[in-house]
Protein backbone atom coordinates (compact mmCIF):
# COMPACT_ATOMS: atom_id res chain seq x y z
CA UNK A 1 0.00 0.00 0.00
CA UNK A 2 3.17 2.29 0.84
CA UNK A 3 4.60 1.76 -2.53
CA UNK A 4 1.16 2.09 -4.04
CA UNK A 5 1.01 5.72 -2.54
CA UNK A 6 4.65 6.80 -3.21
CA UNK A 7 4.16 5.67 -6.72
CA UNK A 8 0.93 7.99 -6.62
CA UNK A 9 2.91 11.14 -5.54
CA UNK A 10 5.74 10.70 -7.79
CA UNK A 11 3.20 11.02 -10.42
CA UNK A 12 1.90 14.14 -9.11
CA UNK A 13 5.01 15.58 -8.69
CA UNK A 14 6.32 14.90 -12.18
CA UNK A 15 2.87 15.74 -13.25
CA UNK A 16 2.80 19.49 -11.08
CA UNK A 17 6.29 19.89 -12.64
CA UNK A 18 6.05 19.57 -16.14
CA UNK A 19 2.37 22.16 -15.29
CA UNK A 20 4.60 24.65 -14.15
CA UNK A 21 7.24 23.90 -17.15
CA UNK A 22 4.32 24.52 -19.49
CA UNK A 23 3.45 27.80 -17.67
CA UNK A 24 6.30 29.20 -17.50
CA UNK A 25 6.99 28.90 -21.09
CA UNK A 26 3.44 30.15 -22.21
CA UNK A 27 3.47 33.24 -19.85
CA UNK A 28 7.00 33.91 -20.68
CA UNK A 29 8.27 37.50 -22.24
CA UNK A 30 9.07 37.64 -26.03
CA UNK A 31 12.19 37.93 -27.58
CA UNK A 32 11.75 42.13 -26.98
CA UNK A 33 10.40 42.03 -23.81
CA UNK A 34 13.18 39.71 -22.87
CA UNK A 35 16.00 42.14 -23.92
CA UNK A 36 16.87 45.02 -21.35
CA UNK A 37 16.30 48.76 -22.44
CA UNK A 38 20.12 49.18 -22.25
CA UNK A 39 20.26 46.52 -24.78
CA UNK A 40 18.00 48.40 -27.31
CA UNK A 41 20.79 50.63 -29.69
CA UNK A 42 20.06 54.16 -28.82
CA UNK A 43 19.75 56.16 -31.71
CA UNK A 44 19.27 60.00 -30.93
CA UNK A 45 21.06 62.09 -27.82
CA UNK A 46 18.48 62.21 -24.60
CA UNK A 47 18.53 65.94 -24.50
CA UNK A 48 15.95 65.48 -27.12
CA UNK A 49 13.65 62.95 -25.98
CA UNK A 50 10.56 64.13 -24.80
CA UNK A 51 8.80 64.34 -21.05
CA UNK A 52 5.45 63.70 -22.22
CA UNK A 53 2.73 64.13 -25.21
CA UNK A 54 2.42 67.78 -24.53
CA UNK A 55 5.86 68.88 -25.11
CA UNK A 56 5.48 67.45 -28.93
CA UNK A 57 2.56 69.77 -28.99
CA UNK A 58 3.84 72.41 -28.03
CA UNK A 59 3.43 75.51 -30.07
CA UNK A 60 6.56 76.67 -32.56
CA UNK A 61 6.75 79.93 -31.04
CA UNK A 62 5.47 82.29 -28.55
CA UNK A 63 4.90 85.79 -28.87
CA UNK A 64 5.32 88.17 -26.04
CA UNK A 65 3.27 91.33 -25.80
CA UNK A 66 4.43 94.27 -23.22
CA UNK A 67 3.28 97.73 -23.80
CA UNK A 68 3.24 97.40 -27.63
CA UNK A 69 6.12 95.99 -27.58
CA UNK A 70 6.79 92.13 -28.93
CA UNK A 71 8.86 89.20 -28.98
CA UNK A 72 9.51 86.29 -30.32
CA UNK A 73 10.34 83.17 -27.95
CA UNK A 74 11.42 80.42 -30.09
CA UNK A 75 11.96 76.63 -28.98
CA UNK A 76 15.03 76.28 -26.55
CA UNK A 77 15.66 76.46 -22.84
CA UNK A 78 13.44 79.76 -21.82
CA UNK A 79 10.80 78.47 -23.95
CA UNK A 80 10.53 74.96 -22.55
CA UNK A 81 10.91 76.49 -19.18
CA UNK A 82 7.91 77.93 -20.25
CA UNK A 83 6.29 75.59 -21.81
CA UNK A 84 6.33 73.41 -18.53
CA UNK A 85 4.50 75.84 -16.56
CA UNK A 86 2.06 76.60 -19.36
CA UNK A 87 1.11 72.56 -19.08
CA UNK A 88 0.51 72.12 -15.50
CA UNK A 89 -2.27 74.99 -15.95
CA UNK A 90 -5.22 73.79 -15.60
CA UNK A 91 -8.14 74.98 -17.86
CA UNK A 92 -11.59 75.65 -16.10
CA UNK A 93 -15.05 77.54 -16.97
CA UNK A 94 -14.28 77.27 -20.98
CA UNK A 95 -17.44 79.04 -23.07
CA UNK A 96 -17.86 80.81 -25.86
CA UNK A 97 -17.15 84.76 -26.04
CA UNK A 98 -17.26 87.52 -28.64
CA UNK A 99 -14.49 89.93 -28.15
CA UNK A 100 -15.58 93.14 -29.12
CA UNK A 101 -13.15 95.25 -31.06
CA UNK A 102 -12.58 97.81 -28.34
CA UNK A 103 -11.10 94.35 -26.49
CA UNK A 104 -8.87 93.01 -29.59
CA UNK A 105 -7.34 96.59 -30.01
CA UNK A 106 -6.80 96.62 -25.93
CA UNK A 107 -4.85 93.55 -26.02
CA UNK A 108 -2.84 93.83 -28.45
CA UNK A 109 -1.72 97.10 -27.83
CA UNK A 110 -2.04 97.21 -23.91
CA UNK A 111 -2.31 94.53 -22.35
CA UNK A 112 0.97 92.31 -21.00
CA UNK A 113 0.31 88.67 -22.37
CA UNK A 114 1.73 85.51 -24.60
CA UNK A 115 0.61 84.56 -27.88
CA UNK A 116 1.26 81.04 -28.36
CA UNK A 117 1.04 80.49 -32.67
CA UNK A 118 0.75 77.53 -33.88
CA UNK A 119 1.74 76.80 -38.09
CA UNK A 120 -1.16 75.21 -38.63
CA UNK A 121 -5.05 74.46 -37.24
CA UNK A 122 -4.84 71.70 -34.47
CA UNK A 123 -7.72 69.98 -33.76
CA UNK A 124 -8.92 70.76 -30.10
CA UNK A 125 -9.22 67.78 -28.79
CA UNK A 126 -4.94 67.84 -29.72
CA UNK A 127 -4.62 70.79 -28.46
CA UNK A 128 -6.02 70.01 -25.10
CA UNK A 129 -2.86 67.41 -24.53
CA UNK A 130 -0.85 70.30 -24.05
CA UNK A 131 -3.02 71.25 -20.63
CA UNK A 132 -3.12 69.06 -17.75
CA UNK A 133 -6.29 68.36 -15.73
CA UNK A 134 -9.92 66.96 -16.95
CA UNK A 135 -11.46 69.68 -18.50
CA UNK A 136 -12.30 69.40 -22.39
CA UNK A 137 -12.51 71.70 -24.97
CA UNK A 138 -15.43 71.78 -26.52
CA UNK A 139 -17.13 74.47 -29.49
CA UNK A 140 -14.29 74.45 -31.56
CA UNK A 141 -12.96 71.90 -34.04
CA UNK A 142 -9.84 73.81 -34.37
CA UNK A 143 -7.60 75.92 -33.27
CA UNK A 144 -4.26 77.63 -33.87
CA UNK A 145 -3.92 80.52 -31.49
CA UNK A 146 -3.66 80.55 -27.85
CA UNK A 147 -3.96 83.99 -25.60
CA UNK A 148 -2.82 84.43 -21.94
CA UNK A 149 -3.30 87.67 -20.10
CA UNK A 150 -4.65 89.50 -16.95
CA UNK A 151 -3.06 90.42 -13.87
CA UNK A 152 -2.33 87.49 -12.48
CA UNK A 153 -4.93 87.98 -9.63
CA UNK A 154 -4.80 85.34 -6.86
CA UNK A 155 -2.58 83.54 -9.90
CA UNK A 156 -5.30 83.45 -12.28
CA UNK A 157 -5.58 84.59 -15.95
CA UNK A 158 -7.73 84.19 -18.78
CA UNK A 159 -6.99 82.12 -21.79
CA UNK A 160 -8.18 82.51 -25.14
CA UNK A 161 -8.60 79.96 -27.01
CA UNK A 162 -9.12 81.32 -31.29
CA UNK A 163 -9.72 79.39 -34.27
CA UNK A 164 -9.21 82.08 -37.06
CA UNK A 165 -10.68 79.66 -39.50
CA UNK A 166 -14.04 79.65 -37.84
CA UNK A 167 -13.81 83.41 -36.34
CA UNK A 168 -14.83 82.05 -33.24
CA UNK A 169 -13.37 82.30 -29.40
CA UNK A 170 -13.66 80.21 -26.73
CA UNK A 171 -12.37 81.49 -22.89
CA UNK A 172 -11.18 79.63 -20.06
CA UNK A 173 -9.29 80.53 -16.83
CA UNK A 174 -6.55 78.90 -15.32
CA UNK A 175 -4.22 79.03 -12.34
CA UNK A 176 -0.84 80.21 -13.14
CA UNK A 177 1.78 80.45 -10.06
CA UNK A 178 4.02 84.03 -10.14
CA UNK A 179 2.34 84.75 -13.37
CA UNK A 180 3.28 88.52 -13.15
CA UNK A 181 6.96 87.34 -12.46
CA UNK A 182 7.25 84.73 -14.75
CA UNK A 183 6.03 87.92 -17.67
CA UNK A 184 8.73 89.87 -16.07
CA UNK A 185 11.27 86.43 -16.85
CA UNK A 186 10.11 86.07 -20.24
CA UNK A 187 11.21 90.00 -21.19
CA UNK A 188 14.75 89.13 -20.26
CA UNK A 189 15.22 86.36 -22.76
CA UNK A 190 16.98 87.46 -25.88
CA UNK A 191 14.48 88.06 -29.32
CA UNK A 192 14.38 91.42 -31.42
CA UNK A 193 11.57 93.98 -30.96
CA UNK A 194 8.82 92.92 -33.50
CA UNK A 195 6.11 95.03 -35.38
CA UNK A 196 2.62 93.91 -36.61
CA UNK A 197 2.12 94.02 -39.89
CA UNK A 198 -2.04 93.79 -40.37
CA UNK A 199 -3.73 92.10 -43.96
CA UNK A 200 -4.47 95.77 -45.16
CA UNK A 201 -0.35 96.47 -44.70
CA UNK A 202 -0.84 98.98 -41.79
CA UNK A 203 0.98 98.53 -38.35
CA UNK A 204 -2.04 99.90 -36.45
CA UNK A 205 -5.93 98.01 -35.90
CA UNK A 206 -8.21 100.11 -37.40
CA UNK A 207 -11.36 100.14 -35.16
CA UNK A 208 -13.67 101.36 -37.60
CA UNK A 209 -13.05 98.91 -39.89
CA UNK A 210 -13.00 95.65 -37.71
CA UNK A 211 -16.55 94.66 -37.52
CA UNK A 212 -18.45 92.69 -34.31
CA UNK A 213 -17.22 89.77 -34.39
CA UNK A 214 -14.02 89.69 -36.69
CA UNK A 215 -10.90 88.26 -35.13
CA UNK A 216 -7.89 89.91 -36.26
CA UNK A 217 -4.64 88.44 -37.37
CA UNK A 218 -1.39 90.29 -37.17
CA UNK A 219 1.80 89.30 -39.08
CA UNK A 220 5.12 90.21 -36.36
CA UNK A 221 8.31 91.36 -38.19
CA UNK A 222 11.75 93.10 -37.59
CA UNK A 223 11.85 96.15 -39.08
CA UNK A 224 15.57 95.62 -38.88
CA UNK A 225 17.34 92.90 -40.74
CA UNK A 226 17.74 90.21 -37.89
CA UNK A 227 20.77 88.36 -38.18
CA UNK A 228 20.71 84.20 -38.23
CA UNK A 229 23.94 82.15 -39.30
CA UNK A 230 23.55 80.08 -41.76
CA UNK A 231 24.69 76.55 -40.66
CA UNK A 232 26.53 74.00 -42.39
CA UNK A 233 26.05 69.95 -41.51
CA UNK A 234 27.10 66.73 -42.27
CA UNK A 235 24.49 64.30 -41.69
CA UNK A 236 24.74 61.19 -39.67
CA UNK A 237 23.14 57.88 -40.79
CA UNK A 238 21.22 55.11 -38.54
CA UNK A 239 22.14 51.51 -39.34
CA UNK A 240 18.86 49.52 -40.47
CA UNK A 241 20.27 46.66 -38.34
CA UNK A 242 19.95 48.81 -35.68
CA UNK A 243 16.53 49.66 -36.50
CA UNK A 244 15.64 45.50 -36.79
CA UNK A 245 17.05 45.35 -33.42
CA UNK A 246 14.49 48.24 -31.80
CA UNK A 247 11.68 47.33 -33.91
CA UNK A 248 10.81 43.47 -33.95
CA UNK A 249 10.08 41.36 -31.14
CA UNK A 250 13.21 38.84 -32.80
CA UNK A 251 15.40 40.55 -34.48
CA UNK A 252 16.59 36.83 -36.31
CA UNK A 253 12.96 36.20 -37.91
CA UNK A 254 12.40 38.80 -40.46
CA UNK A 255 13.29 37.44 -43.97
CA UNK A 256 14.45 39.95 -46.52
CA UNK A 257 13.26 40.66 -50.03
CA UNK A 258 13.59 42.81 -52.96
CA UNK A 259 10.52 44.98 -54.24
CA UNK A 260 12.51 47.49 -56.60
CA UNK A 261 15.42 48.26 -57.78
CA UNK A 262 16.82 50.04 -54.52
CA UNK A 263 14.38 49.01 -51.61
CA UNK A 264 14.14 45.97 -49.84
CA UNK A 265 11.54 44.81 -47.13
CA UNK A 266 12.30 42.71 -43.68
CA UNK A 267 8.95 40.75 -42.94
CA UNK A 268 8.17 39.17 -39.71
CA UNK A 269 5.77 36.19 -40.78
CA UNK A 270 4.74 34.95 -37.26
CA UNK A 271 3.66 38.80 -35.99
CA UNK A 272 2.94 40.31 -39.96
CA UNK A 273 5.25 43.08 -39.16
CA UNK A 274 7.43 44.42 -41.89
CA UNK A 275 10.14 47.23 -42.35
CA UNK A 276 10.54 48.83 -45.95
CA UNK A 277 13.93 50.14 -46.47
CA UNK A 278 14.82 52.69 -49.76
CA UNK A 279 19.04 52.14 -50.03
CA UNK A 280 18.84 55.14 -52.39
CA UNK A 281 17.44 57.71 -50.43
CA UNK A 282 17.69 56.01 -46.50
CA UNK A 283 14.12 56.16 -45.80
CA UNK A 284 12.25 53.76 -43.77
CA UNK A 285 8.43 52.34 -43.15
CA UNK A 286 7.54 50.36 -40.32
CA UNK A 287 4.52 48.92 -40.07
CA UNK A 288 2.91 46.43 -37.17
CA UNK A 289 -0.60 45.32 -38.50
CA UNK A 290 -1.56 44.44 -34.60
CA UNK A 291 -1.43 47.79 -33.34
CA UNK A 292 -3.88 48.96 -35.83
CA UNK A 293 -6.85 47.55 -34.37
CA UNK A 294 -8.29 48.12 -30.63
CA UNK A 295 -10.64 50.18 -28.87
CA UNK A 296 -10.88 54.15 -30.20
CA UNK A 297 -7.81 56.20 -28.74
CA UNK A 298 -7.09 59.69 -28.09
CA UNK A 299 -4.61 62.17 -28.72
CA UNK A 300 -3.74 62.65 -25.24
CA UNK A 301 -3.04 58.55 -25.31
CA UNK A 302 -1.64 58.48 -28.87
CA UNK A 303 0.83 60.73 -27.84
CA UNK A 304 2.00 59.27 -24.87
CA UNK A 305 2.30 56.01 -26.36
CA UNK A 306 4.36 57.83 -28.82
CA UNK A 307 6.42 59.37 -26.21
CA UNK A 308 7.17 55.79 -24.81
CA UNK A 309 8.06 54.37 -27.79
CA UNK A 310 10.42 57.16 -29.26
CA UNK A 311 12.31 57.47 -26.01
CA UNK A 312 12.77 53.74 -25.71
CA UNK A 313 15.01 53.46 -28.50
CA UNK A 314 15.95 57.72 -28.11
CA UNK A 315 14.54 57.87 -31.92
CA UNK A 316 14.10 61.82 -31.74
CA UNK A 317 17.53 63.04 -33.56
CA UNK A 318 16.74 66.46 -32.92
CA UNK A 319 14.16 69.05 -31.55
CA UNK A 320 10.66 67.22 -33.18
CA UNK A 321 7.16 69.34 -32.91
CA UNK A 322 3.78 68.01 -33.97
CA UNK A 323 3.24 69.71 -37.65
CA UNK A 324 0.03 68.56 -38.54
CA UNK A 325 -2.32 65.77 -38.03
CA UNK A 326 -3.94 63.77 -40.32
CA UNK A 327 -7.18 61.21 -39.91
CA UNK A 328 -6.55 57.69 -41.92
CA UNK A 329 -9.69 57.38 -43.97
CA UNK A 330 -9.22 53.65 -43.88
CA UNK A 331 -8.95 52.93 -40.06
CA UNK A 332 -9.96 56.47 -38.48
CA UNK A 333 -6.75 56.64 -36.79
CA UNK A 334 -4.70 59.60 -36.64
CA UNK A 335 -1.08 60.22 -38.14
CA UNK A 336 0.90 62.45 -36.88
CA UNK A 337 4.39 64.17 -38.12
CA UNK A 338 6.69 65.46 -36.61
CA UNK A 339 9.20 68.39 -37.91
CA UNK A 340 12.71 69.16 -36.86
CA UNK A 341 13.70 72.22 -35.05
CA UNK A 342 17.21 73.65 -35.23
CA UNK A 343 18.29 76.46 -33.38
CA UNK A 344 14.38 77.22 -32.75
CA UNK A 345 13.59 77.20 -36.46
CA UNK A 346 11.35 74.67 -38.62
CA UNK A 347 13.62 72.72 -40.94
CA UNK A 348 11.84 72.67 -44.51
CA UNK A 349 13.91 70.00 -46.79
CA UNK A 350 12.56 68.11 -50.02
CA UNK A 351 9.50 65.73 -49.12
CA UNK A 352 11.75 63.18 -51.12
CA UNK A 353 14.46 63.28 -48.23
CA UNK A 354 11.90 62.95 -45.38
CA UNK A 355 15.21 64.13 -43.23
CA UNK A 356 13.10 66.90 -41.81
CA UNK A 357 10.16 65.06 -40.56
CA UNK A 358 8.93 61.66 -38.93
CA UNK A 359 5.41 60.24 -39.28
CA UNK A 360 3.88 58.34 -36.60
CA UNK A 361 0.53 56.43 -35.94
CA UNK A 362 -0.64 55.26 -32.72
CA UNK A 363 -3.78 52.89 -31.07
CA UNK A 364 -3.25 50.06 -29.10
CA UNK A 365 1.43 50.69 -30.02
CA UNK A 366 2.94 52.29 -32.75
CA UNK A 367 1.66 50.72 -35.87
CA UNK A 368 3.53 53.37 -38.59
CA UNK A 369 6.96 54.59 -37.88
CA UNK A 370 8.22 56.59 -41.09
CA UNK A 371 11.48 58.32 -41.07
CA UNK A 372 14.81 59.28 -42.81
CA UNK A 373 17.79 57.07 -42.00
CA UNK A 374 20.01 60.06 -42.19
CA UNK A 375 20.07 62.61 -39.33
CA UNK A 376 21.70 66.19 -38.27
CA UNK A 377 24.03 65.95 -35.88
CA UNK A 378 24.23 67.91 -32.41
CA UNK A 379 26.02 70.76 -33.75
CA UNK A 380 26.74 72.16 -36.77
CA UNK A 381 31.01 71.54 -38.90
CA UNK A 382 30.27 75.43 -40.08
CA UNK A 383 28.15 78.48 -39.29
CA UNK A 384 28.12 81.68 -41.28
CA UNK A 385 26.83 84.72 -40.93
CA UNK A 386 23.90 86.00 -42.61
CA UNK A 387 20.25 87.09 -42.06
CA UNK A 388 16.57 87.43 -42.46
CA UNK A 389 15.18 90.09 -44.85
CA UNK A 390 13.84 93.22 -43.71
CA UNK A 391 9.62 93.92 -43.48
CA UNK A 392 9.90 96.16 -46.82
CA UNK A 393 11.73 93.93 -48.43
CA UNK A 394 9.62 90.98 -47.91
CA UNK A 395 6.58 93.22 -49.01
CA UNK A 396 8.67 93.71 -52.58
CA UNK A 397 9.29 90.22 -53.16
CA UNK A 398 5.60 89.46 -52.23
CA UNK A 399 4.44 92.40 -54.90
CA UNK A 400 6.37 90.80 -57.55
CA UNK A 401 4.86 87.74 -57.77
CA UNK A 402 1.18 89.71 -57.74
CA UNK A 403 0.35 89.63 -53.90
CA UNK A 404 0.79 91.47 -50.29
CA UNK A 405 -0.40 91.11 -47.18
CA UNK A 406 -4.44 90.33 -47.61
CA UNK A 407 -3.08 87.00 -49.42
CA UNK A 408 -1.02 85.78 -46.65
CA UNK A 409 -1.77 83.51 -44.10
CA UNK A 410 1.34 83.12 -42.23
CA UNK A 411 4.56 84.21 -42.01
CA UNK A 412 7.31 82.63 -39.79
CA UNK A 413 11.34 82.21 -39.52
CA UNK A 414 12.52 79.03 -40.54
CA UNK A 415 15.97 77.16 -42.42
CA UNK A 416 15.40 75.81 -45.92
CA UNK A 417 18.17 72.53 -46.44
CA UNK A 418 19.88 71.52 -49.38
CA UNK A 419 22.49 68.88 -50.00
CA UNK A 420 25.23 70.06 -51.59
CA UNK A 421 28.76 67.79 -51.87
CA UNK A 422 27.57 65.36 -49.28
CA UNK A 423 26.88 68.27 -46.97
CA UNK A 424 23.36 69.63 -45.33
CA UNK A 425 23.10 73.58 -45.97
CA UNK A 426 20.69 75.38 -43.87
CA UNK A 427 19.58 78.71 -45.48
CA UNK A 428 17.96 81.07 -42.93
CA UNK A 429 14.14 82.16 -44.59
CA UNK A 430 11.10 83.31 -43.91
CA UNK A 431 8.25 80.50 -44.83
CA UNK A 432 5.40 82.33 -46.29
CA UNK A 433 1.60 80.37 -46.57
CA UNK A 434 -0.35 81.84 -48.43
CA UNK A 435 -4.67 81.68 -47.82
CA UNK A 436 -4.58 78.74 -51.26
CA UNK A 437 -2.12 76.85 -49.55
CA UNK A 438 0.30 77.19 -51.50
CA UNK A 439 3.88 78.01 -49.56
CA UNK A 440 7.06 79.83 -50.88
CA UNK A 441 10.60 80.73 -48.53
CA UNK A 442 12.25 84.32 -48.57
CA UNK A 443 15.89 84.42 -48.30
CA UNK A 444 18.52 87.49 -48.10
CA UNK A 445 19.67 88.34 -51.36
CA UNK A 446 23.97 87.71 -51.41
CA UNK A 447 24.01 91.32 -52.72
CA UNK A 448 23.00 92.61 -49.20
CA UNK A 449 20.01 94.13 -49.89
CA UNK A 450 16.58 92.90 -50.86
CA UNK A 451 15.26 89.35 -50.89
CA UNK A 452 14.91 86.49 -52.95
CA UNK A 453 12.61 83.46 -53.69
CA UNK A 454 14.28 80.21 -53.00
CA UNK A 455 12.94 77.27 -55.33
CA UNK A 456 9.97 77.78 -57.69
CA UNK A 457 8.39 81.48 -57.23
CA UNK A 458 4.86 80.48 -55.51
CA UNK A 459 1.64 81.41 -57.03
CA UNK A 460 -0.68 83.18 -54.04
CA UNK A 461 -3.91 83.73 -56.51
């Protein structure tokens, strides 16, 4: 009977064992999951890698207004100082308001606030990542323009909230710690005075012609030639190994294949996820068919899984702010890229490159990772000096291809790239959009006066 029983418990011992055998291996991490994040190749320097979704939405540039007086605050360490204390205010009592023109020609001329622009309409529910706390915006679809002011009372201000492509308002208060201080701050950092330039060409708002209900739009320029070097780089190149290595769960499964003459694509058969590669102009597409299906997301969660996934791998080579977004017809999901910053500027290179831009698309992970191969490094092998045309002179240039101010819809300092001998040159322009969409850059003529069209002269009508 003793044997009997000891045989019975050896069998439920081997039997237990080769349970938890089985478990272990099913509930086991992949390949990926396996690896350490110190064993992931790190691609980018961690200055640039991001704190959270609302520093990738954080506006371009932020105006300051003082007694008339403006500035420009472009991306770098002020202006993510400020950005920081922008997102932990928190946004309460939004509604609906119509400014009257008695109030637009007050603030802009009077009253001590920040502008914060952004290049292009966001929708709101984007632009609410960049504020912390639970309240939504709601009333506009999108917005582009973003107005702090007051006294600072008890640490609150008003915010406006403006969508100049539905001439509507929406305002909201918010808490803001030392605001009057943190004003006083922000006139220390280093920008030249600006001027408004309105669509009519004056520098003043005319009150009798701004009717109930108009928001207007000012265009801020030197009326001195600012100075900006123009920079010189060589660019540095990522390894697609390395990118295998970051990007599928085992790096030894993908099998690669030809498609055309100069691109090649790694496929993952067990998890469908695949890597297109372009050897002629070091572009990549990643794609993971999992992570396109799930439960509807949000920006706010889009971009932090973004965040997560960039910073794993430090896959932001530079300064990267949200451009644009754009809605996949297919799936409903949202795709968002990403432009390069250098010195504070947008980088505008040939769409062909893709070096100044990376496309992402987010749901349940990142299931579209699109980028250039080739990168700028840290700092630049040359700078030279040179600079940013004058507020006349940009008027000429716009008057000889048959437009002026009423045609514009933006106008903003930014670095136009060209290869040249293996080398990146960054030209210093202004990047004028016009209200047809159509976009042209203003450079410094080498003759030291006037300006110059660089490319194809656009057509504004």
């Amino acid at each position: 009977m003793k044997e009997h029983l000891k045989s019975l418990a050896l069998i439920f011992l081997v039997g237990a064992s080769l349970l938890q055998t089985g478990i272990l291996w099913y509930s086991s991490p992949s390949y990926q999951e396996k690896r350490n994040v110190e064993d992931i190749p790190k691609i980018g320097h961690e200055t640039f890698q991001k704190k959270g979704g609302y520093q990738l939405i954080s506006p371009p540039e932020i105006l300051l207004h003082r007694e008339g007086r403006q500035q420009r605050i472009l991306p770098g360490k002020e202006y993510w100082s400020l950005t920081d204390q922008l997102h932990r205010a928190r946004l309460e009592d939004i509604r609906t308001v119509e400014p009257s023109p008695a109030q637009w020609i007050g603030l802009m001329k009077n009253e001590p606030g920040l502008e914060l622009r952004f290049h292009q309409d966001f929708p709101a529910d984007v632009v609410n990542t960049f504020f912390s706390g639970n309240e939504e915006i709601h009333g506009l679809q999108f917005i582009n323009r973003i107005w702090l002011f007051g006294e600072g009372d008890n640490n609150r201000v008003t915010i406006w909230l403006i969508s100049d492509r539905e001439q509507s308002v929406l305002e909201g208060t918010a808490l803001i710690r030392d605001y009057t201080d943190w004003l006083d701050q922000a006139e220390r950092f280093k920008g030249e005075l600006l001027h408004p330039v309105f669509p009519d060409g004056k520098s003043n708002l005319d009150k009798k012609k701004l009717r109930d209900g108009e928001i207007p739009y000012a265009f801020y320029l030197p009326e001195k030639s600012p100075v900006v070097n123009r920079l010189t780089f060589r660019p540095k190149k990522i390894d697609v190994n390395d990118m295998i290595l970051i990007l599928f769960r085992n790096p030894y499964n993908p099998k690669r294949s030809q498609v055309f003459d100069s691109t090649y694509i790694y496929m993952d058969s067990d998890s469908g996820r695949t890597l297109q590669h372009n050897e002629q102009n070091q572009t990549m597409v990643y794609n993971n068919p999992l992570n396109e299906t799930g439960e509807e997301s949000s920006p706010s969660n889009d971009l932090a899984t973004i965040t997560t996934f960039m910073n794993r791998h430090n896959g932001w080579t530079g300064n990267f702010l949200l451009d644009r977004v754009e809605m996949d017809l297919d799936n409903g999901s949202n795709n968002y890229i990403f432009q390069l910053y250098l010195k504070g500027y947008p980088v505008y290179a040939s769409e062909r490159s893709g070096l100044n831009t990376i496309r992402l698309t987010a749901r349940q992970g990142v299931s579209t990772y699109e980028r250039s191969l080739h990168y700028f490094s840290p700092q630049p092998s040359r700078e030279e000096k040179s600079r940013l045309p004058t507020r006349n002179e940009v008027l000429t240039a716009l008057k000889s291809v048959g437009s002026d101010w009423a045609n514009l819809r933006s106008i903003h300092p930014g670095y136009q790239a060209a290869l040249k001998e293996k080398k990146m040159e960054l030209e210093p322009v202004w990047v004028i959009q016009f209200q047809n969409g159509k976009q042209g850059f203003l450079a410094a003529s080498e003759e030291g006066r006037g300006a110059k069209w660089i490319g194809a002269k656009p057509n504004p009508s």
